[in-house]
PDB file of N, CA and C in Angstrom:
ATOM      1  N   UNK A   1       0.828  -1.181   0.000  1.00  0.00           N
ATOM      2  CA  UNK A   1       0.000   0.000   0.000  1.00  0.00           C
ATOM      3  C   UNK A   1       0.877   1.250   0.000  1.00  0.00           C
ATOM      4  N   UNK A   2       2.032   0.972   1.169  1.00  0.00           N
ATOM      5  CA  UNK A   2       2.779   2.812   0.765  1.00  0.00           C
ATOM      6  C   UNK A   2       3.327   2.612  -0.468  1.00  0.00           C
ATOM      7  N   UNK A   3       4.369   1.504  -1.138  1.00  0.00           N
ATOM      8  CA  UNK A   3       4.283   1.557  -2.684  1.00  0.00           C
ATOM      9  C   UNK A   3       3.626   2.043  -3.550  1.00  0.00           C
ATOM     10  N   UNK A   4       2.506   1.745  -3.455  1.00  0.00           N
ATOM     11  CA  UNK A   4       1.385   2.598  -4.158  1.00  0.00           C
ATOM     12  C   UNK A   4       1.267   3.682  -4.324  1.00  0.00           C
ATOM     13  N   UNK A   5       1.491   4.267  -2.807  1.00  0.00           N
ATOM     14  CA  UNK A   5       0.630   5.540  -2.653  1.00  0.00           C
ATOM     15  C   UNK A   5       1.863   6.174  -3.120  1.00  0.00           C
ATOM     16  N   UNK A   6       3.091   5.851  -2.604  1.00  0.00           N
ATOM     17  CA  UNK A   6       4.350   6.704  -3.100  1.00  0.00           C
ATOM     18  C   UNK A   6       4.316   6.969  -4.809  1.00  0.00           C
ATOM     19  N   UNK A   7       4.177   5.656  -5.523  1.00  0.00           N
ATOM     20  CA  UNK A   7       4.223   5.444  -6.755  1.00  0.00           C
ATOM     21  C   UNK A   7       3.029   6.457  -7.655  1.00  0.00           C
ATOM     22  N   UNK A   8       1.983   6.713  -6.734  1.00  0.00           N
ATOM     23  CA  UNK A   8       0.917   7.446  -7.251  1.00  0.00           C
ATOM     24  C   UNK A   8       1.348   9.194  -6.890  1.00  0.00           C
ATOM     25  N   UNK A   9       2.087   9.295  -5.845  1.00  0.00           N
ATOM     26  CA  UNK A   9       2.056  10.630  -5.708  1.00  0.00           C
ATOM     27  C   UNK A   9       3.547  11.362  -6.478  1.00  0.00           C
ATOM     28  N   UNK A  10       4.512  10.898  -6.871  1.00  0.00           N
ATOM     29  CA  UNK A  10       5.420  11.201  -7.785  1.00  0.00           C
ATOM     30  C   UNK A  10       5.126  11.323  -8.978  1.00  0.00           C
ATOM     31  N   UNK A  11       3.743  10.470  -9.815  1.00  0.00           N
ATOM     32  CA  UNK A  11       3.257  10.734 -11.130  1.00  0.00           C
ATOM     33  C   UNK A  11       2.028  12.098 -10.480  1.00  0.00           C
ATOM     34  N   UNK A  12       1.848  12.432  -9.204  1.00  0.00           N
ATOM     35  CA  UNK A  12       1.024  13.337  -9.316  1.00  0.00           C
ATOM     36  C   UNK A  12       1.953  14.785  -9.313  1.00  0.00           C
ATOM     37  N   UNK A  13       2.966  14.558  -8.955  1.00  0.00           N
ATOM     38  CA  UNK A  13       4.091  15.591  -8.489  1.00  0.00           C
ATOM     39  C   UNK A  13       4.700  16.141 -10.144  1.00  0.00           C
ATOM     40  N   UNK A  14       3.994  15.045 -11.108  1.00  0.00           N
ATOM     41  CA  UNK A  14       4.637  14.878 -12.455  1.00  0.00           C
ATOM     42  C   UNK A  14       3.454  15.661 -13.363  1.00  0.00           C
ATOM     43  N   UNK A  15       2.525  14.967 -13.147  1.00  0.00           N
ATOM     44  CA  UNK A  15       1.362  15.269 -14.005  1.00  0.00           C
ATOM     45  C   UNK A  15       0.263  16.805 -13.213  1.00  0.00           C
ATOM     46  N   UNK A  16      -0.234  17.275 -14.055  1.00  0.00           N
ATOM     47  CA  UNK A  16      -0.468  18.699 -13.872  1.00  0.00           C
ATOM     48  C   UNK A  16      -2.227  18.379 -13.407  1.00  0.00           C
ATOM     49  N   UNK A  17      -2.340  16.995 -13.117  1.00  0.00           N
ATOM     50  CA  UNK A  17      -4.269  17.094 -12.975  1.00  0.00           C
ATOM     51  C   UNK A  17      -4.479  16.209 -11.784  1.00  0.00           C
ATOM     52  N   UNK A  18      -3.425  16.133 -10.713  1.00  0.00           N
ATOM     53  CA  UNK A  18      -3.853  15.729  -9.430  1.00  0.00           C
ATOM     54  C   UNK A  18      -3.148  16.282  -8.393  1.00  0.00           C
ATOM     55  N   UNK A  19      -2.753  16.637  -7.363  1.00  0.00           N
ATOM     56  CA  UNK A  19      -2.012  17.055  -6.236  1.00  0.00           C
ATOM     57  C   UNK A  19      -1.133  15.864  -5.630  1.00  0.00           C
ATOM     58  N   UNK A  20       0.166  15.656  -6.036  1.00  0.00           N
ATOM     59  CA  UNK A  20       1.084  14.720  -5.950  1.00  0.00           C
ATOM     60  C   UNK A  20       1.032  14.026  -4.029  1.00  0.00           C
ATOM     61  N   UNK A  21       1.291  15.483  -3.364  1.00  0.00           N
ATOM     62  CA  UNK A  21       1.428  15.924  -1.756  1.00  0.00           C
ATOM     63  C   UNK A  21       0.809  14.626  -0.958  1.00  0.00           C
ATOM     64  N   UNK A  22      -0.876  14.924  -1.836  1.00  0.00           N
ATOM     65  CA  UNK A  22      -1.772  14.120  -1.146  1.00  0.00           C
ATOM     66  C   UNK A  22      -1.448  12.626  -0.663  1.00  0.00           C
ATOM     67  N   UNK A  23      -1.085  11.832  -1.805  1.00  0.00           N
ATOM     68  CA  UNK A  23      -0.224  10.473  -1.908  1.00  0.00           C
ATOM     69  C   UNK A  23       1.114  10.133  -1.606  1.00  0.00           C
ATOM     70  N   UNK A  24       1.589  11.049  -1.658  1.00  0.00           N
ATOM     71  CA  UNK A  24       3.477  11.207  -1.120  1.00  0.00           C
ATOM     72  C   UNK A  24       3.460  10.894   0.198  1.00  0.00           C
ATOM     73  N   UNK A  25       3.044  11.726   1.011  1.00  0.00           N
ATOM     74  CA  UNK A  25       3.104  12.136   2.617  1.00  0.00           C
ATOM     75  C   UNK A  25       2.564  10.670   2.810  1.00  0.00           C
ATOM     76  N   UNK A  26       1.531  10.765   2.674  1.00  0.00           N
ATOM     77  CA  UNK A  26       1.116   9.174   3.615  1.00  0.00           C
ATOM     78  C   UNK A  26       1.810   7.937   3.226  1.00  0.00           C
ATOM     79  N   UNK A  27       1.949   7.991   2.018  1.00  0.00           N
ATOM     80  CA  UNK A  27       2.745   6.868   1.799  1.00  0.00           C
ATOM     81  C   UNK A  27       3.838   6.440   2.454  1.00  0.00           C
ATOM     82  N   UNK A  28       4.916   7.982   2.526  1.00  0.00           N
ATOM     83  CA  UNK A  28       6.129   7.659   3.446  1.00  0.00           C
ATOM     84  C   UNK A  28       6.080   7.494   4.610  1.00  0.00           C
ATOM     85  N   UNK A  29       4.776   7.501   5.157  1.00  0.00           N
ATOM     86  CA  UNK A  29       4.528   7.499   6.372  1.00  0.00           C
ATOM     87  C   UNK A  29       4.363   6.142   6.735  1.00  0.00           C
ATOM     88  N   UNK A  30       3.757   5.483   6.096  1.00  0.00           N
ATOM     89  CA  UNK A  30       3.070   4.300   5.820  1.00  0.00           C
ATOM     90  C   UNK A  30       4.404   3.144   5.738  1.00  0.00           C
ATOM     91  N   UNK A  31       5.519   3.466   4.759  1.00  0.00           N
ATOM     92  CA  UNK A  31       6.933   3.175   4.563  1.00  0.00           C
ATOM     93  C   UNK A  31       7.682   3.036   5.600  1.00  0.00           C
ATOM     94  N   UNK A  32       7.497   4.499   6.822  1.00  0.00           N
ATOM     95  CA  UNK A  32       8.498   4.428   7.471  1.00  0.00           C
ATOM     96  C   UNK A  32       8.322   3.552   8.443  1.00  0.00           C
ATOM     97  N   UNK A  33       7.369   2.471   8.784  1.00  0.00           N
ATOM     98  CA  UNK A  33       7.349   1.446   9.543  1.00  0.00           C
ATOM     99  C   UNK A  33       7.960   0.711   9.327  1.00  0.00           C
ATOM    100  N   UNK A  34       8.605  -0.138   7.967  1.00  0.00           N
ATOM    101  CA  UNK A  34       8.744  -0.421   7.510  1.00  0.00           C
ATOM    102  C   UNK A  34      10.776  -0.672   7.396  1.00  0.00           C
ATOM    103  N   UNK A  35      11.022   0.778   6.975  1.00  0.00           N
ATOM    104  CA  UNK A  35      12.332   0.982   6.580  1.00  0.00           C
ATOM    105  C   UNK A  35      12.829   2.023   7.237  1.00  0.00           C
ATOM    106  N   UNK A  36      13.556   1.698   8.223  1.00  0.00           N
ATOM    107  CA  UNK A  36      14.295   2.808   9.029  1.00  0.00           C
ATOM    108  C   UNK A  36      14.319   4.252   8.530  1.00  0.00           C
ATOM    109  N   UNK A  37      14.993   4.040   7.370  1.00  0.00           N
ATOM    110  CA  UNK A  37      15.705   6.042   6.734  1.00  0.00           C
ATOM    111  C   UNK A  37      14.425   6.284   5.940  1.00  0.00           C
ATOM    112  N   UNK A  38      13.582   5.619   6.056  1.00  0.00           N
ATOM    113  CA  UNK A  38      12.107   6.697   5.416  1.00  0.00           C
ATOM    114  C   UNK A  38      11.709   6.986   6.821  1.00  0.00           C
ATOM    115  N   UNK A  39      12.053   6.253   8.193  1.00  0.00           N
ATOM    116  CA  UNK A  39      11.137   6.901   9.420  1.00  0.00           C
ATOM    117  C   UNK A  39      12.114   7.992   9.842  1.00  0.00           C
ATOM    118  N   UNK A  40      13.845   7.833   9.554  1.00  0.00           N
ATOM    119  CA  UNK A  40      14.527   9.328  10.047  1.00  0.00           C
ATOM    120  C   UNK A  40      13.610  10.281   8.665  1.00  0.00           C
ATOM    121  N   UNK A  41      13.615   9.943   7.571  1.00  0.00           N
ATOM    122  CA  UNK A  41      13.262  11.406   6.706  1.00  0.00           C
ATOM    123  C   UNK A  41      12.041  11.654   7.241  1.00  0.00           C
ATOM    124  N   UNK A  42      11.054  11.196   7.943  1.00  0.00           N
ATOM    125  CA  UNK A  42       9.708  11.428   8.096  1.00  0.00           C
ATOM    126  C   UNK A  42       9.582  12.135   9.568  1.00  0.00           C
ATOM    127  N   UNK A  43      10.438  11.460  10.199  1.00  0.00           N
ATOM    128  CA  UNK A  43      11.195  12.081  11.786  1.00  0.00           C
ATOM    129  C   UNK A  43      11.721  13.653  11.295  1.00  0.00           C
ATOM    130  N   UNK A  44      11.896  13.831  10.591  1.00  0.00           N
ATOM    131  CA  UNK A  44      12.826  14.930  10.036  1.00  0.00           C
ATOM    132  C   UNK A  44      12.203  15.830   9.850  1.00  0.00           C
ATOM    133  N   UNK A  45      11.173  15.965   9.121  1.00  0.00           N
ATOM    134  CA  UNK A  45      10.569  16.576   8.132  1.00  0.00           C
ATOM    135  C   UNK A  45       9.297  16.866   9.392  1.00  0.00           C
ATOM    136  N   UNK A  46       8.914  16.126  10.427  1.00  0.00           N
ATOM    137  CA  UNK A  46       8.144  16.084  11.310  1.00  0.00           C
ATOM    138  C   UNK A  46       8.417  17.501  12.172  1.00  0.00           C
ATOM    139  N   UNK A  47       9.862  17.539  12.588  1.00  0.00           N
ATOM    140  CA  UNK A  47      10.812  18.330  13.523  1.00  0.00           C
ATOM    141  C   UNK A  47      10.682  19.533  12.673  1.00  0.00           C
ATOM    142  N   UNK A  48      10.927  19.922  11.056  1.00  0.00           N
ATOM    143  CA  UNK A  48      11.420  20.861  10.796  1.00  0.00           C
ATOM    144  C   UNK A  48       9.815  21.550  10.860  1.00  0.00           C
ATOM    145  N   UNK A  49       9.219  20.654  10.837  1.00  0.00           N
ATOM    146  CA  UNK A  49       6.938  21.535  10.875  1.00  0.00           C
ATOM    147  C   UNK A  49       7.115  22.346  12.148  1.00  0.00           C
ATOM    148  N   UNK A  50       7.277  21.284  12.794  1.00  0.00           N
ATOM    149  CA  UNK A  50       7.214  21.927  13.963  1.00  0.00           C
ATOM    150  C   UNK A  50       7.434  23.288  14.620  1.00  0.00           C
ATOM    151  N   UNK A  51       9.040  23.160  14.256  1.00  0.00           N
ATOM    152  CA  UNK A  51       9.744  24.620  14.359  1.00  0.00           C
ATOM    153  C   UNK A  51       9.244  25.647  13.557  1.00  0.00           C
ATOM    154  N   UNK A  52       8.835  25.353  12.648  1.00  0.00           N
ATOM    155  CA  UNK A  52       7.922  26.311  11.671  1.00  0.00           C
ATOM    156  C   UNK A  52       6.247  26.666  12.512  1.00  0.00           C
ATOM    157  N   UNK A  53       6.289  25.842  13.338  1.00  0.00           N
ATOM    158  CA  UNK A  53       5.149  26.420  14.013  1.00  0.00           C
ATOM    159  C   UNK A  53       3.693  25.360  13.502  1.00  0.00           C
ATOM    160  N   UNK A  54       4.048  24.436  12.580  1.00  0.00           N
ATOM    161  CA  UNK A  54       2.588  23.546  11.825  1.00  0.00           C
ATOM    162  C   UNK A  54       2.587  22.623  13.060  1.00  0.00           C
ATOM    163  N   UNK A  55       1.240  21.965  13.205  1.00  0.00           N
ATOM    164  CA  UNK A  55       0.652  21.452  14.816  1.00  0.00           C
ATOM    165  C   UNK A  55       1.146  20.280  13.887  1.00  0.00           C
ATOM    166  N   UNK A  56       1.881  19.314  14.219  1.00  0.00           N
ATOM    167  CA  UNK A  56       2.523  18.282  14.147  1.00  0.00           C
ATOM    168  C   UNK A  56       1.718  17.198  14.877  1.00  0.00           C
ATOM    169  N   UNK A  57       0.955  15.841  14.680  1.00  0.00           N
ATOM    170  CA  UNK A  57       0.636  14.583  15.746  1.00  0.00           C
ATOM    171  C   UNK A  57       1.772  13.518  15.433  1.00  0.00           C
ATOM    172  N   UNK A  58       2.143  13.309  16.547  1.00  0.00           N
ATOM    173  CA  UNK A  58       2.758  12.186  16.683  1.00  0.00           C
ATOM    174  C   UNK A  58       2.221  10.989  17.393  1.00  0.00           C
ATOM    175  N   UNK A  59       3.149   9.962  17.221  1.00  0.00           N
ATOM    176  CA  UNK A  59       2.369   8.550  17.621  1.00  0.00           C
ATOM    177  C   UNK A  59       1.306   8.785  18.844  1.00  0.00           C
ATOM    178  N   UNK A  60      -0.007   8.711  18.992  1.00  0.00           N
ATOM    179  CA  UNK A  60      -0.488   8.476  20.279  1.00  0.00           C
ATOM    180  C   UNK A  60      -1.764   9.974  20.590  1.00  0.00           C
ATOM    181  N   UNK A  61      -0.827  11.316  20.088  1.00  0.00           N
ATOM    182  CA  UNK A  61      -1.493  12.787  19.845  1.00  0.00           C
ATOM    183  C   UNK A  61      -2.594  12.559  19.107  1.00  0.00           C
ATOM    184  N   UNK A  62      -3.103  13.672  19.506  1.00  0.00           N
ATOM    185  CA  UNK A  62      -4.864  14.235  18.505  1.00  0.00           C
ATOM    186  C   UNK A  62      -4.271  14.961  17.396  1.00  0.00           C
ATOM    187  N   UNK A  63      -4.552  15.026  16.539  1.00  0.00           N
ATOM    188  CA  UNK A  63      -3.908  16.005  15.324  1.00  0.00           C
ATOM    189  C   UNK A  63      -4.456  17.372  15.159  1.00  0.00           C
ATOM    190  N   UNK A  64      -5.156  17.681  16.476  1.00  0.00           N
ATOM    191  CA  UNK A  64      -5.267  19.409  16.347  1.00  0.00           C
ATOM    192  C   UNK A  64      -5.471  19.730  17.807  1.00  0.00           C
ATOM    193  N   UNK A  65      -4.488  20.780  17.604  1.00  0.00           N
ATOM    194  CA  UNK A  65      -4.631  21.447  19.297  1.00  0.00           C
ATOM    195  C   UNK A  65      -5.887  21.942  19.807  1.00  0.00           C
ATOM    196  N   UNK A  66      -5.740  22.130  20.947  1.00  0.00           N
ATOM    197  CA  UNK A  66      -6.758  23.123  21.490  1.00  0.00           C
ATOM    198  C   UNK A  66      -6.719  24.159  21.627  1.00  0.00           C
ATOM    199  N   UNK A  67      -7.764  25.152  21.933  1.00  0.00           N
ATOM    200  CA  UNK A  67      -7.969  26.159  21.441  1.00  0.00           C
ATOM    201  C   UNK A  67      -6.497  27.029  22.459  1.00  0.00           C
ATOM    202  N   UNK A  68      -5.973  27.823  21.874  1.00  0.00           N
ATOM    203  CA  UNK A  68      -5.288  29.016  22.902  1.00  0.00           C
ATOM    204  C   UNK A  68      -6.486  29.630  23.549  1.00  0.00           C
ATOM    205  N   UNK A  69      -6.146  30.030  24.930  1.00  0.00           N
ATOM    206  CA  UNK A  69      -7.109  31.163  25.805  1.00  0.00           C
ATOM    207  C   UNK A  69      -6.069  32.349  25.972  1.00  0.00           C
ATOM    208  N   UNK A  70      -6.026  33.527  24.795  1.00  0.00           N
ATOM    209  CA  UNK A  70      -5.486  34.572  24.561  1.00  0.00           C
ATOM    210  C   UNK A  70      -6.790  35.465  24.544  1.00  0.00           C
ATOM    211  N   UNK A  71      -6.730  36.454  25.576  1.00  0.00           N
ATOM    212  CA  UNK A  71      -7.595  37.172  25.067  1.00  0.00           C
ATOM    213  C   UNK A  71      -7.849  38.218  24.372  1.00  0.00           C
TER     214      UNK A  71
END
């Protein structure tokens, strides 16, 4: 299945009539169980969101924060 999805999102990264992103990301995600240096690039790429400030879930997390109480 991440074969797939990888294999599908590089012809989307190629071809101008689907969004490559969509199929890439999960796939390697899907991979990095799998094969160590797809879970450091996915580890990686996880860390650099972060620091950029994108709400990142990791193993176990909800994938969206809660609300800030700024008033």
């Amino acid at each position: 299945m991440g074969i797939g999805m990888v294999m599908l999102g590089i012809a989307g990264l190629i071809l101008p009539i689907m969004p490559g992103w969509i199929f890439l990301i999960p796939g390697l995600i899907v991979l990095g169980d799998y094969f160590p240096p797809i879970r450091r690039l996915v580890e990686w790429a996880k860390r650099r969101a972060r620091k950029a400030g994108v709400p990142v879930a990791g193993p176990g997390e909800p994938t969206s924060r809660p609300p800030s109480s700024s008033s």
